[in-house]
ModelCIF file with pLDDT and N, C-alpha, C, O atoms, coordinates in Angstrom:
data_MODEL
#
_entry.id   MODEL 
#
_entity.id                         1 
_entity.type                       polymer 
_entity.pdbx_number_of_molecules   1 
#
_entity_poly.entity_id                      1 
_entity_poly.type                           'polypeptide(L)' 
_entity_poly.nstd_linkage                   no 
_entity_poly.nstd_monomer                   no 
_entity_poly.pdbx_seq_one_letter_code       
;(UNK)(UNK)(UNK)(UNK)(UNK)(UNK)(UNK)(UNK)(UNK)(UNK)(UNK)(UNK)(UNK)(UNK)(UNK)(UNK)
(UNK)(UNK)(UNK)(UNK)(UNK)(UNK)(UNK)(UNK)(UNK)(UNK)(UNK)(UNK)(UNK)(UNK)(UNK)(UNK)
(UNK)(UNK)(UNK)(UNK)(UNK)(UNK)(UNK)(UNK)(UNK)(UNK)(UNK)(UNK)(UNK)(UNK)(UNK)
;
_entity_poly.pdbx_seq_one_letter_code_can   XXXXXXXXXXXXXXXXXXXXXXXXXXXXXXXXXXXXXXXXXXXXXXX 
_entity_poly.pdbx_strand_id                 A 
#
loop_
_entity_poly_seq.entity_id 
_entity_poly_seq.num 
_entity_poly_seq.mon_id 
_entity_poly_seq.hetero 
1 1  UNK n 
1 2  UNK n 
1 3  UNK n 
1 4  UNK n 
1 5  UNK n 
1 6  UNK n 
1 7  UNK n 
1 8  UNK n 
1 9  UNK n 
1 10 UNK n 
1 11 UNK n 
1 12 UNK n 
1 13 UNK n 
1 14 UNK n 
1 15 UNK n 
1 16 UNK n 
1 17 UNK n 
1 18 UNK n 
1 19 UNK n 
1 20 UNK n 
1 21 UNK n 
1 22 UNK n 
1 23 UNK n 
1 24 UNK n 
1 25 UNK n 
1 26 UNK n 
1 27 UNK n 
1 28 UNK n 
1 29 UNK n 
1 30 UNK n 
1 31 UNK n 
1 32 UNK n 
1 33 UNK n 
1 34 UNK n 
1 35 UNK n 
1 36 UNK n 
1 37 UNK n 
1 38 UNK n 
1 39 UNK n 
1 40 UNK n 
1 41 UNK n 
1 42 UNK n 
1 43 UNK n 
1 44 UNK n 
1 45 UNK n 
1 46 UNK n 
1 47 UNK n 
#
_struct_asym.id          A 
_struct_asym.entity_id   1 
#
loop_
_ma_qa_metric.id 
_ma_qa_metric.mode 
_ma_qa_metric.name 
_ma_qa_metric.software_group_id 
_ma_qa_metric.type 
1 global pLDDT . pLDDT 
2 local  pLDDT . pLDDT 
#
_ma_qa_metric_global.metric_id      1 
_ma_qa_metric_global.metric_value   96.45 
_ma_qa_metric_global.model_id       1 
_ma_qa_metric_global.ordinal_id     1 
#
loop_
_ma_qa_metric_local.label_asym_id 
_ma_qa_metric_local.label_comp_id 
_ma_qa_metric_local.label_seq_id 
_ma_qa_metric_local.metric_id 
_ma_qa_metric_local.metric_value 
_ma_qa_metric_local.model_id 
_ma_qa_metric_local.ordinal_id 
A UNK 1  2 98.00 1 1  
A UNK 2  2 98.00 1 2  
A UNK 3  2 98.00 1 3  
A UNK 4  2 97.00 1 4  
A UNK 5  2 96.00 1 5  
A UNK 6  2 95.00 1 6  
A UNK 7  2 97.00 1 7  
A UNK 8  2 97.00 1 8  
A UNK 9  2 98.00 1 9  
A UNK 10 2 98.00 1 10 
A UNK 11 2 98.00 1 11 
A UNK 12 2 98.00 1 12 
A UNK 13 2 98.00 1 13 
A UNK 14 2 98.00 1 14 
A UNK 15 2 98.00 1 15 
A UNK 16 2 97.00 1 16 
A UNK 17 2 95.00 1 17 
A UNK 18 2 95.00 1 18 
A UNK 19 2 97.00 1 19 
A UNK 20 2 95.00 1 20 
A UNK 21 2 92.00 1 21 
A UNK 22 2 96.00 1 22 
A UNK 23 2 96.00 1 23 
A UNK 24 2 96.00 1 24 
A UNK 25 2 97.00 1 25 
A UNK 26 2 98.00 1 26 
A UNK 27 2 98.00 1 27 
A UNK 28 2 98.00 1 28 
A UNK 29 2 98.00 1 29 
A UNK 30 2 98.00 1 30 
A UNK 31 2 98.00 1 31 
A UNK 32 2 97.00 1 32 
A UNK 33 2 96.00 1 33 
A UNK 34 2 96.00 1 34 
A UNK 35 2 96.00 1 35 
A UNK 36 2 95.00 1 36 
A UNK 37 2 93.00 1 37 
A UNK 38 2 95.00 1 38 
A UNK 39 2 96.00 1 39 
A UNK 40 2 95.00 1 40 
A UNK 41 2 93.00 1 41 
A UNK 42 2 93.00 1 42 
A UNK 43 2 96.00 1 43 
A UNK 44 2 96.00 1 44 
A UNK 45 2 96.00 1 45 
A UNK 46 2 97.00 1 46 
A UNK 47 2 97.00 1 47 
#
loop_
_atom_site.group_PDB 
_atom_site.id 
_atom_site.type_symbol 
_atom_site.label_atom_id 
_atom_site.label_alt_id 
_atom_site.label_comp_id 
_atom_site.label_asym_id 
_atom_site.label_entity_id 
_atom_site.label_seq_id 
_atom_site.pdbx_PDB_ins_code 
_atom_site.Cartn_x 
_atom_site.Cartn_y 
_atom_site.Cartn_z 
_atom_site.occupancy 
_atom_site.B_iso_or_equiv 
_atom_site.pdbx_formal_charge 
_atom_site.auth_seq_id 
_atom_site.auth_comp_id 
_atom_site.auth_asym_id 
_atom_site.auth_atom_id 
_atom_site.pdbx_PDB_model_num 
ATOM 1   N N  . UNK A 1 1  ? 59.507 81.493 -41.485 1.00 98.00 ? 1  UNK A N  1 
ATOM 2   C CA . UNK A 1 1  ? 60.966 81.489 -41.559 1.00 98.00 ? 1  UNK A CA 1 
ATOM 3   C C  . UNK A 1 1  ? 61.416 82.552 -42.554 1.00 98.00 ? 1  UNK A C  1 
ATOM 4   O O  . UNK A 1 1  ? 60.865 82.498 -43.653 1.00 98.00 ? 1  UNK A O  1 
ATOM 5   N N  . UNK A 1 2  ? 62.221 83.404 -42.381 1.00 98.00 ? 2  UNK A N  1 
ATOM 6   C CA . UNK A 1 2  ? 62.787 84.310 -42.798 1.00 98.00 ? 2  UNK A CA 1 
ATOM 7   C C  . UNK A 1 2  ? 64.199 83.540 -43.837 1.00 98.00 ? 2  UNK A C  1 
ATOM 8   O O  . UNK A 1 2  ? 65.328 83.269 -43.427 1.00 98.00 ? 2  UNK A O  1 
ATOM 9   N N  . UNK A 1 3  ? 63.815 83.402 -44.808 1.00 98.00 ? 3  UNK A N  1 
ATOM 10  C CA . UNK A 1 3  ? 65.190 82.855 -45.736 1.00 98.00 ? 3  UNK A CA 1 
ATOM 11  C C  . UNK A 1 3  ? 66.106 84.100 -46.689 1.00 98.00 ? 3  UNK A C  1 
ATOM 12  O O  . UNK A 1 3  ? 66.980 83.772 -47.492 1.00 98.00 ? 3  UNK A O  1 
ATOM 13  N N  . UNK A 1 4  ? 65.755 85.389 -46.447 1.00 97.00 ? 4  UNK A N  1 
ATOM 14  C CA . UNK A 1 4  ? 66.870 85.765 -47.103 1.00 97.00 ? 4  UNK A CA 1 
ATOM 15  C C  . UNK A 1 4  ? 67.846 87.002 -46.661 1.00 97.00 ? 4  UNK A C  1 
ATOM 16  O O  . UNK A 1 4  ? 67.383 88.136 -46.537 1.00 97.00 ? 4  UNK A O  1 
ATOM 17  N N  . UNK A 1 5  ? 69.066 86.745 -46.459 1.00 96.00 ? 5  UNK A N  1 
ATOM 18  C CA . UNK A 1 5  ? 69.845 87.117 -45.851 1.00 96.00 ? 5  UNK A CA 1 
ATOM 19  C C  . UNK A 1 5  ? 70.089 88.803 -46.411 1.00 96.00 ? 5  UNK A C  1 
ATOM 20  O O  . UNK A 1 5  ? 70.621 89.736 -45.810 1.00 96.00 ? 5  UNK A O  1 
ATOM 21  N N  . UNK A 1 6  ? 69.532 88.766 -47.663 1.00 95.00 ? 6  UNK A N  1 
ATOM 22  C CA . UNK A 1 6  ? 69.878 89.789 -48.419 1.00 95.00 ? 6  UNK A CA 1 
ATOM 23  C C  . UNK A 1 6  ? 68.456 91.088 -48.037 1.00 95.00 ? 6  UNK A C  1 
ATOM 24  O O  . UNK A 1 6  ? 68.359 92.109 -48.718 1.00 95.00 ? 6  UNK A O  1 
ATOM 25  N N  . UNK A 1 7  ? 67.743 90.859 -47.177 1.00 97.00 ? 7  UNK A N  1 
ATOM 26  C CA . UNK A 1 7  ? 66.343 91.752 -47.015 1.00 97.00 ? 7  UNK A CA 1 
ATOM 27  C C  . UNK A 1 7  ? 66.954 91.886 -45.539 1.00 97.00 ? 7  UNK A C  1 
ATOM 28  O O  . UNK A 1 7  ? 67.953 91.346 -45.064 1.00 97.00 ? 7  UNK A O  1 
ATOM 29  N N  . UNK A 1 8  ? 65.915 92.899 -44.888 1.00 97.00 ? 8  UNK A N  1 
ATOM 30  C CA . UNK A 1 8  ? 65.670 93.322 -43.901 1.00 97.00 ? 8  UNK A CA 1 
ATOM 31  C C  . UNK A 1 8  ? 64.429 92.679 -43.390 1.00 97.00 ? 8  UNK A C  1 
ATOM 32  O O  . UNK A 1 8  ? 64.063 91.630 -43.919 1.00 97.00 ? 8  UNK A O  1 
ATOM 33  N N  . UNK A 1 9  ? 63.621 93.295 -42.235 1.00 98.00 ? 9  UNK A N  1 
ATOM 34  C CA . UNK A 1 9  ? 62.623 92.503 -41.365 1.00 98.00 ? 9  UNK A CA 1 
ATOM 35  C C  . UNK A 1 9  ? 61.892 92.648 -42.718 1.00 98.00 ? 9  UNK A C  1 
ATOM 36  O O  . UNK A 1 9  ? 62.220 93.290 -43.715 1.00 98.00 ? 9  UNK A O  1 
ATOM 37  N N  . UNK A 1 10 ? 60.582 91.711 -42.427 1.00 98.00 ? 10 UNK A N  1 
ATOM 38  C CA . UNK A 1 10 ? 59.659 91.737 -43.229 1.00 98.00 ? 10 UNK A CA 1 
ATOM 39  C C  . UNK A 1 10 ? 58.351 91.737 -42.377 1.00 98.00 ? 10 UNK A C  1 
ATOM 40  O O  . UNK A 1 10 ? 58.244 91.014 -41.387 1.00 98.00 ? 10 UNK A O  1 
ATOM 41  N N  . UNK A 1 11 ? 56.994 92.887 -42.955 1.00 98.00 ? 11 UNK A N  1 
ATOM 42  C CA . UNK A 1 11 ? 55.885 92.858 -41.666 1.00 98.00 ? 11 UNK A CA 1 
ATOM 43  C C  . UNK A 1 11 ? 55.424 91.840 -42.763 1.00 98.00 ? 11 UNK A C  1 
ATOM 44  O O  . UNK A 1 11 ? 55.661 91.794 -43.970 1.00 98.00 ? 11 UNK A O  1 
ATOM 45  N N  . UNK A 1 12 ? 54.511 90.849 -41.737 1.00 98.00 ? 12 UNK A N  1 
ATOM 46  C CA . UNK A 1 12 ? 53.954 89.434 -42.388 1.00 98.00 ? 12 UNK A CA 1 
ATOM 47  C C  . UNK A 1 12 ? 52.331 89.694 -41.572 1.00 98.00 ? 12 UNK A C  1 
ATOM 48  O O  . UNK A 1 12 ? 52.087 89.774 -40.368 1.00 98.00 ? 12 UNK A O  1 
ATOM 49  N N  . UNK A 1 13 ? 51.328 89.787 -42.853 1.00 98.00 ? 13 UNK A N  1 
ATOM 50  C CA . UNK A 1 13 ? 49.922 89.842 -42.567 1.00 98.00 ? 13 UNK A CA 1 
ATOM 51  C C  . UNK A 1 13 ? 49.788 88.104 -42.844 1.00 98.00 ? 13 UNK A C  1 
ATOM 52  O O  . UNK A 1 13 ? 50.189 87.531 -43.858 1.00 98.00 ? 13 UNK A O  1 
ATOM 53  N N  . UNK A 1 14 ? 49.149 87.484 -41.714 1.00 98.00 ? 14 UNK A N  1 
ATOM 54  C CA . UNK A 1 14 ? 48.240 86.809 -41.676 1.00 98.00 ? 14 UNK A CA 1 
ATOM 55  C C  . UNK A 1 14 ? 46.717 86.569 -41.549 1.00 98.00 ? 14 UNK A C  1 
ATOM 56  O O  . UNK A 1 14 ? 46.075 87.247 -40.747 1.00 98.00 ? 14 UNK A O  1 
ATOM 57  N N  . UNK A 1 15 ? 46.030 85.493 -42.423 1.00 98.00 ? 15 UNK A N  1 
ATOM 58  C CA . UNK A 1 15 ? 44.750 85.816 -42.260 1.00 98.00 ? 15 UNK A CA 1 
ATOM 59  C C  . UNK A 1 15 ? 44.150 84.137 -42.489 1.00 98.00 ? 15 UNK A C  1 
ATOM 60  O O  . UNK A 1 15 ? 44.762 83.087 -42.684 1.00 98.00 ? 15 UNK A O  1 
ATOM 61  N N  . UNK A 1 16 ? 42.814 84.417 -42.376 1.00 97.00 ? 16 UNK A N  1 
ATOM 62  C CA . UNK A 1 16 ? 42.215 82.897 -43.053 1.00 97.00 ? 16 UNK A CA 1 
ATOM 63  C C  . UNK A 1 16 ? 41.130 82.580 -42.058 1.00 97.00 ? 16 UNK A C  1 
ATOM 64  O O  . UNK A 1 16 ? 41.144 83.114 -40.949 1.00 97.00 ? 16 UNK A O  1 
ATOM 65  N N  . UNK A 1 17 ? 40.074 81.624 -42.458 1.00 95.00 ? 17 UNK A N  1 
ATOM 66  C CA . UNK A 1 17 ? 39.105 81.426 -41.108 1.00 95.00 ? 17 UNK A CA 1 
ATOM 67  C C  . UNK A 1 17 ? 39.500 80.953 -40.071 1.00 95.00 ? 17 UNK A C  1 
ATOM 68  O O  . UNK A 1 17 ? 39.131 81.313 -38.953 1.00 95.00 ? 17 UNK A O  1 
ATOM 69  N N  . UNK A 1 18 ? 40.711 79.641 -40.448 1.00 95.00 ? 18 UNK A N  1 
ATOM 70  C CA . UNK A 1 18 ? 41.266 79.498 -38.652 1.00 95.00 ? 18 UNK A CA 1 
ATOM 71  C C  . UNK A 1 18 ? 41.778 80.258 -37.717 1.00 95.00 ? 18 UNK A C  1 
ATOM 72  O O  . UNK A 1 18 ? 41.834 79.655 -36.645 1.00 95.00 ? 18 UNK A O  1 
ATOM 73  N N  . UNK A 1 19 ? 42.233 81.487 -37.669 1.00 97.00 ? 19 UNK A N  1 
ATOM 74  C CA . UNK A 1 19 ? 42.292 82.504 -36.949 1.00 97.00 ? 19 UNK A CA 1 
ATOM 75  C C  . UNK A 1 19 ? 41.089 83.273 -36.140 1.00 97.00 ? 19 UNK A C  1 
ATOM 76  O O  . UNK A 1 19 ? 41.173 83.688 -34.984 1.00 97.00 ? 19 UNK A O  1 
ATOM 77  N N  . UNK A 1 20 ? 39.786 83.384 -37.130 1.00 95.00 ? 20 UNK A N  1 
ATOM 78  C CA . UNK A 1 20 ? 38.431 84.195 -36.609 1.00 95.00 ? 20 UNK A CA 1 
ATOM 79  C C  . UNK A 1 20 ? 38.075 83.734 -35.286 1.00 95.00 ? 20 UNK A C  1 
ATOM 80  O O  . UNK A 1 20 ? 37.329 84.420 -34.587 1.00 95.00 ? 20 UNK A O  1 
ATOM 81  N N  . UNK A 1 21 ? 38.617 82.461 -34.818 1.00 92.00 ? 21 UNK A N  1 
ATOM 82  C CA . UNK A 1 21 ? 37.606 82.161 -33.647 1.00 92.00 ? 21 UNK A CA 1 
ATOM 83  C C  . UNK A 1 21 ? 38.675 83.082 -32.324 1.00 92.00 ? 21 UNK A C  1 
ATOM 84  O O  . UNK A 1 21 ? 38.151 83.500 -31.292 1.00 92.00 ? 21 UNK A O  1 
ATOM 85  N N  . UNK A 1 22 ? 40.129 83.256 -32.610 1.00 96.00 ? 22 UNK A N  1 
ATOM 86  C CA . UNK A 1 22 ? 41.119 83.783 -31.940 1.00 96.00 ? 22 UNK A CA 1 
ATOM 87  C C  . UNK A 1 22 ? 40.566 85.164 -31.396 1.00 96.00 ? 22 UNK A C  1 
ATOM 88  O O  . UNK A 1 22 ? 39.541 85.650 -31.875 1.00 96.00 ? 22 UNK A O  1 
ATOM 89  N N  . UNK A 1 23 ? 41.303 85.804 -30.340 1.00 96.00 ? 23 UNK A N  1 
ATOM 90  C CA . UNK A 1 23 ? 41.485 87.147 -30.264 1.00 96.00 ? 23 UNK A CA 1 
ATOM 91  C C  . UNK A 1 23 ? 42.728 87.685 -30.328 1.00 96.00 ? 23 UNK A C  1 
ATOM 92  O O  . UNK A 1 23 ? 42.896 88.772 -30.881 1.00 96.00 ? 23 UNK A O  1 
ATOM 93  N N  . UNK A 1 24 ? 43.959 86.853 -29.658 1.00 96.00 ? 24 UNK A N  1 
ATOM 94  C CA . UNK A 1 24 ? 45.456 86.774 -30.179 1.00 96.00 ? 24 UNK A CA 1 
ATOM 95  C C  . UNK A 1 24 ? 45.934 85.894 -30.155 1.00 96.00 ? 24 UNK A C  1 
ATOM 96  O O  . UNK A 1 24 ? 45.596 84.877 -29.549 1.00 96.00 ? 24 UNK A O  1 
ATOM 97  N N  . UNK A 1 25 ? 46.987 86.095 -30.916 1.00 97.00 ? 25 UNK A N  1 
ATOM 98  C CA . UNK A 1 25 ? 48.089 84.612 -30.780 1.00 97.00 ? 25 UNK A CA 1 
ATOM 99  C C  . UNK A 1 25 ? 49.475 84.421 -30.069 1.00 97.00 ? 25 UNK A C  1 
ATOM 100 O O  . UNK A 1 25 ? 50.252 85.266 -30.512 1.00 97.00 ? 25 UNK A O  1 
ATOM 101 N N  . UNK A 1 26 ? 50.144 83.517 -29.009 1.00 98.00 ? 26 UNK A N  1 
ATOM 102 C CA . UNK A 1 26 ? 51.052 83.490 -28.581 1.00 98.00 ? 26 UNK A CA 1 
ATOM 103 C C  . UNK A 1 26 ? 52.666 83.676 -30.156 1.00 98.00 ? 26 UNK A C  1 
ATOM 104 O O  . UNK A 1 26 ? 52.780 83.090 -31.233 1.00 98.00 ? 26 UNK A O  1 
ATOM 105 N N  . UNK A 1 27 ? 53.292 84.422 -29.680 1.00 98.00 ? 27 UNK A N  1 
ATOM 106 C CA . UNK A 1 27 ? 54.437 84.342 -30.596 1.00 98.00 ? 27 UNK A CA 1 
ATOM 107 C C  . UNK A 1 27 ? 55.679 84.170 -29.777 1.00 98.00 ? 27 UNK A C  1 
ATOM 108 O O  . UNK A 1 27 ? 55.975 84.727 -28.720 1.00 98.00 ? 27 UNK A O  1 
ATOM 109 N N  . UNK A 1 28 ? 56.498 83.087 -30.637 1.00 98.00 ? 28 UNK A N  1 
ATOM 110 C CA . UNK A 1 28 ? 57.657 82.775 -29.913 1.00 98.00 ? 28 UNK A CA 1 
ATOM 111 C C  . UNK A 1 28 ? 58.544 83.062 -31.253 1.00 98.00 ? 28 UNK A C  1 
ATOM 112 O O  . UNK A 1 28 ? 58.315 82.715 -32.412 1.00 98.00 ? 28 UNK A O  1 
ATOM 113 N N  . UNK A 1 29 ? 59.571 83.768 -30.745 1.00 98.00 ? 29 UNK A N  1 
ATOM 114 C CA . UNK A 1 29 ? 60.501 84.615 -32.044 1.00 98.00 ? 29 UNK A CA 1 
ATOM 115 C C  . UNK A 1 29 ? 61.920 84.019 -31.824 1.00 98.00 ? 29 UNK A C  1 
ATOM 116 O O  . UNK A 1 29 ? 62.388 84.070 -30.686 1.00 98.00 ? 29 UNK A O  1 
ATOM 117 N N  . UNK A 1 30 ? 62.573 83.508 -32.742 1.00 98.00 ? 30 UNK A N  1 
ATOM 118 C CA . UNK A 1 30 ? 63.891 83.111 -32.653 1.00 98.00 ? 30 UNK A CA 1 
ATOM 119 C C  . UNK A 1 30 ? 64.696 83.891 -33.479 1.00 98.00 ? 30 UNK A C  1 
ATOM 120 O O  . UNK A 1 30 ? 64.440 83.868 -34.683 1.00 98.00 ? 30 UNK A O  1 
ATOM 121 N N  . UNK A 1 31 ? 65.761 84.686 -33.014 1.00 98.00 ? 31 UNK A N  1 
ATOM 122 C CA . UNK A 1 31 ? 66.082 85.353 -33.935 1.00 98.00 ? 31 UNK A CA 1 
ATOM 123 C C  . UNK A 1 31 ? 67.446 85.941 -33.519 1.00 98.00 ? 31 UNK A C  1 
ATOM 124 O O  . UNK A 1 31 ? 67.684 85.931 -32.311 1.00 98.00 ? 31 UNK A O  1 
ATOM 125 N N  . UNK A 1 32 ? 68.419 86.475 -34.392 1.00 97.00 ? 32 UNK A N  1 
ATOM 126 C CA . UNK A 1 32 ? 69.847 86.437 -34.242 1.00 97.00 ? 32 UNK A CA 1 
ATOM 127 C C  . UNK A 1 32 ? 70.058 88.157 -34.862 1.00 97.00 ? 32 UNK A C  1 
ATOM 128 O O  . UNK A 1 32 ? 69.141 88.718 -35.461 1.00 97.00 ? 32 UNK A O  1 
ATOM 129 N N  . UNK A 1 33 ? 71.416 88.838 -34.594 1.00 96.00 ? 33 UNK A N  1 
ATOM 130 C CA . UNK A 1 33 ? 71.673 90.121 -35.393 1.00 96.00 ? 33 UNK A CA 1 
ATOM 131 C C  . UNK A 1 33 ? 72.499 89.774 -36.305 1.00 96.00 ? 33 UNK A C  1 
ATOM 132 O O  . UNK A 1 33 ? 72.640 90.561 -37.241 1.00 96.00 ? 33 UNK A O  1 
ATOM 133 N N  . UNK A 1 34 ? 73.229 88.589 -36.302 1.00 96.00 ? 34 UNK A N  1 
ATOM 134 C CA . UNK A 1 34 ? 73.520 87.913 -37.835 1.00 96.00 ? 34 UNK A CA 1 
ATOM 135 C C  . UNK A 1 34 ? 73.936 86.786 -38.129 1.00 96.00 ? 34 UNK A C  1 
ATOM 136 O O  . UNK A 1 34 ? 74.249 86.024 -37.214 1.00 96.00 ? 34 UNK A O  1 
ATOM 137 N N  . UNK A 1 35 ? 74.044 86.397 -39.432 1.00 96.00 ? 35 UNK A N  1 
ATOM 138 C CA . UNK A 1 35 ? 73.761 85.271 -39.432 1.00 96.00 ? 35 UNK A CA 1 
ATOM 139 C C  . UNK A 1 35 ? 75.042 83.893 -38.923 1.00 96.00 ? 35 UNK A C  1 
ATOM 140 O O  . UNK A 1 35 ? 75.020 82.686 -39.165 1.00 96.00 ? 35 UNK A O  1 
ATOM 141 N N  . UNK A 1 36 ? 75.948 84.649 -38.235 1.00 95.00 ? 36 UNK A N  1 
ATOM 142 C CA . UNK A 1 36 ? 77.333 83.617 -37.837 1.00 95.00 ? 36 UNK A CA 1 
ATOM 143 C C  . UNK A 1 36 ? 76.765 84.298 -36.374 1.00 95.00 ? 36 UNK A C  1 
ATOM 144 O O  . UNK A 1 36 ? 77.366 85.318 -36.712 1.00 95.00 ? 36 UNK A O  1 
ATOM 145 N N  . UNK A 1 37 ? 76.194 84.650 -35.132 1.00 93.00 ? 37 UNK A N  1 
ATOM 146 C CA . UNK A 1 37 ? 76.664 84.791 -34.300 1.00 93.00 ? 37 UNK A CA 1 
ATOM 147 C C  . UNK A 1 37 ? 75.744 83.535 -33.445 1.00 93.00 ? 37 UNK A C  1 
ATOM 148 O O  . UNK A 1 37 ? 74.628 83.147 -33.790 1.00 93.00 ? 37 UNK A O  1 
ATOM 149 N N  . UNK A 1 38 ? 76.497 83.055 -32.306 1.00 95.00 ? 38 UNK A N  1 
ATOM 150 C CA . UNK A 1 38 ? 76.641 81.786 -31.863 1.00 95.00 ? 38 UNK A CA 1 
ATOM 151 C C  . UNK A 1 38 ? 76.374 82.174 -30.014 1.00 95.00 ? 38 UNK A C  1 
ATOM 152 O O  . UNK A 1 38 ? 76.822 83.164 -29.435 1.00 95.00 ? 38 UNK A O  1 
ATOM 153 N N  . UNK A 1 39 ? 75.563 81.113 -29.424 1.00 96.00 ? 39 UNK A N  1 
ATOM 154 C CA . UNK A 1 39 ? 75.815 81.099 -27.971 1.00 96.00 ? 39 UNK A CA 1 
ATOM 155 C C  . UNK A 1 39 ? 76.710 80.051 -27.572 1.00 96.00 ? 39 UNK A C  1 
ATOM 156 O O  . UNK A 1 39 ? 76.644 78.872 -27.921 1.00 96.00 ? 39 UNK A O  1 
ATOM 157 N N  . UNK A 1 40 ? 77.860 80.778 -26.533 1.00 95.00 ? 40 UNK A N  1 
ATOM 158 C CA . UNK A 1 40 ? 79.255 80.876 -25.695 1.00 95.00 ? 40 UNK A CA 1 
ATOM 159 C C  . UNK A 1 40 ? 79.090 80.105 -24.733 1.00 95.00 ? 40 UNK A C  1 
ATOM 160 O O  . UNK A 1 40 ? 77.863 80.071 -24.652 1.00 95.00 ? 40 UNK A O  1 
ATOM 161 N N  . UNK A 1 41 ? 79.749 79.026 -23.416 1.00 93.00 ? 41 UNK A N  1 
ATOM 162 C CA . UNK A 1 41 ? 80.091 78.624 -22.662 1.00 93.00 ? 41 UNK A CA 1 
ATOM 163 C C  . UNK A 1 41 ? 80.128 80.236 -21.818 1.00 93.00 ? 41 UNK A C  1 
ATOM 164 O O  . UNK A 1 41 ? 79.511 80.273 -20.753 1.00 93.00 ? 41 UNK A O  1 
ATOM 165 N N  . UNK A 1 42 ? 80.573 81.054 -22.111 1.00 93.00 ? 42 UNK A N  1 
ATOM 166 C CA . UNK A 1 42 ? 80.454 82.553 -21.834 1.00 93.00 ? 42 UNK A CA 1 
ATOM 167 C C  . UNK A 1 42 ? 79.412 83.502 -21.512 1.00 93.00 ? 42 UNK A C  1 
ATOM 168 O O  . UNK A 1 42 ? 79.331 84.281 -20.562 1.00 93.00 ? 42 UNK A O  1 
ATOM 169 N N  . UNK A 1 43 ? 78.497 83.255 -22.645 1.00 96.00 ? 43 UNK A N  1 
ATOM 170 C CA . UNK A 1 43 ? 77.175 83.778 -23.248 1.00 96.00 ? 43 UNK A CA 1 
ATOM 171 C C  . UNK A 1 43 ? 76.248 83.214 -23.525 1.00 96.00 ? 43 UNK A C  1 
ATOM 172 O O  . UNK A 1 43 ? 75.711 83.524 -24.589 1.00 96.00 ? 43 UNK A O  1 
ATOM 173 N N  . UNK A 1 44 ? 75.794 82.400 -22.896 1.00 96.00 ? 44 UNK A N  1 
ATOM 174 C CA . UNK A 1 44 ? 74.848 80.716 -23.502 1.00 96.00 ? 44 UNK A CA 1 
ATOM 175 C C  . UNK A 1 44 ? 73.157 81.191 -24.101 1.00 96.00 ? 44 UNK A C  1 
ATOM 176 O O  . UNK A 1 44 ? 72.467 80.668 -24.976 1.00 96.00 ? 44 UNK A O  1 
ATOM 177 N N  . UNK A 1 45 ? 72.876 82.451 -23.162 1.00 96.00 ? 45 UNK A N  1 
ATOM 178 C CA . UNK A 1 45 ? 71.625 82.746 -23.854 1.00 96.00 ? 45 UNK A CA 1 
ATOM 179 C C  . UNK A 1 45 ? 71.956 83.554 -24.785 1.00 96.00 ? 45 UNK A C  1 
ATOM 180 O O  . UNK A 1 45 ? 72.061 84.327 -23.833 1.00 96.00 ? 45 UNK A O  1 
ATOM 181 N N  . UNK A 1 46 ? 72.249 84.207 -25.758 1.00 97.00 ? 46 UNK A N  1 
ATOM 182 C CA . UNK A 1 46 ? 72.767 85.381 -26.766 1.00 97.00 ? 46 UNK A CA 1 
ATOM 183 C C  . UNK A 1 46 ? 71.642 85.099 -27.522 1.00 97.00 ? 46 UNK A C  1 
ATOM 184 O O  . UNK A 1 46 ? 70.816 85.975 -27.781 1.00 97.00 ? 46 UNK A O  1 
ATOM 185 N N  . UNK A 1 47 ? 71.515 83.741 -27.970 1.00 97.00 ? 47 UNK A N  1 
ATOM 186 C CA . UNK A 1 47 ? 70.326 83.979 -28.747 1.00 97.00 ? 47 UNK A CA 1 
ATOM 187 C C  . UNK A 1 47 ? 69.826 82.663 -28.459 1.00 97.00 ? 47 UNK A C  1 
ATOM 188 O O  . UNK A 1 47 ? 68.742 82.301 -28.915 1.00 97.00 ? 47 UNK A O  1 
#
């Protein structure tokens, strides 16, 4: 989770032995261009 409004993206290294047995990992990204914008009766997927 990304908590601060005041940064930009952040690249995030992960590591640790529970990963080694992996080759990739599924990523599901939730994410907005700021922090008031909302999905519409209009626009329902926006974000």
């Amino acid at each position: 989770v990304h908590r601060d409004a005041g940064a930009g993206a952040i690249d995030v290294t992960v590591s640790g032995d529970p990963l080694k047995s992996l080759n990739e990992v599924t990523v599901d990204r939730l994410s907005a261009e700021t922090m008031y914008d909302t999905n519409t009766l209009e626009d329902p997927q926006r974000i």
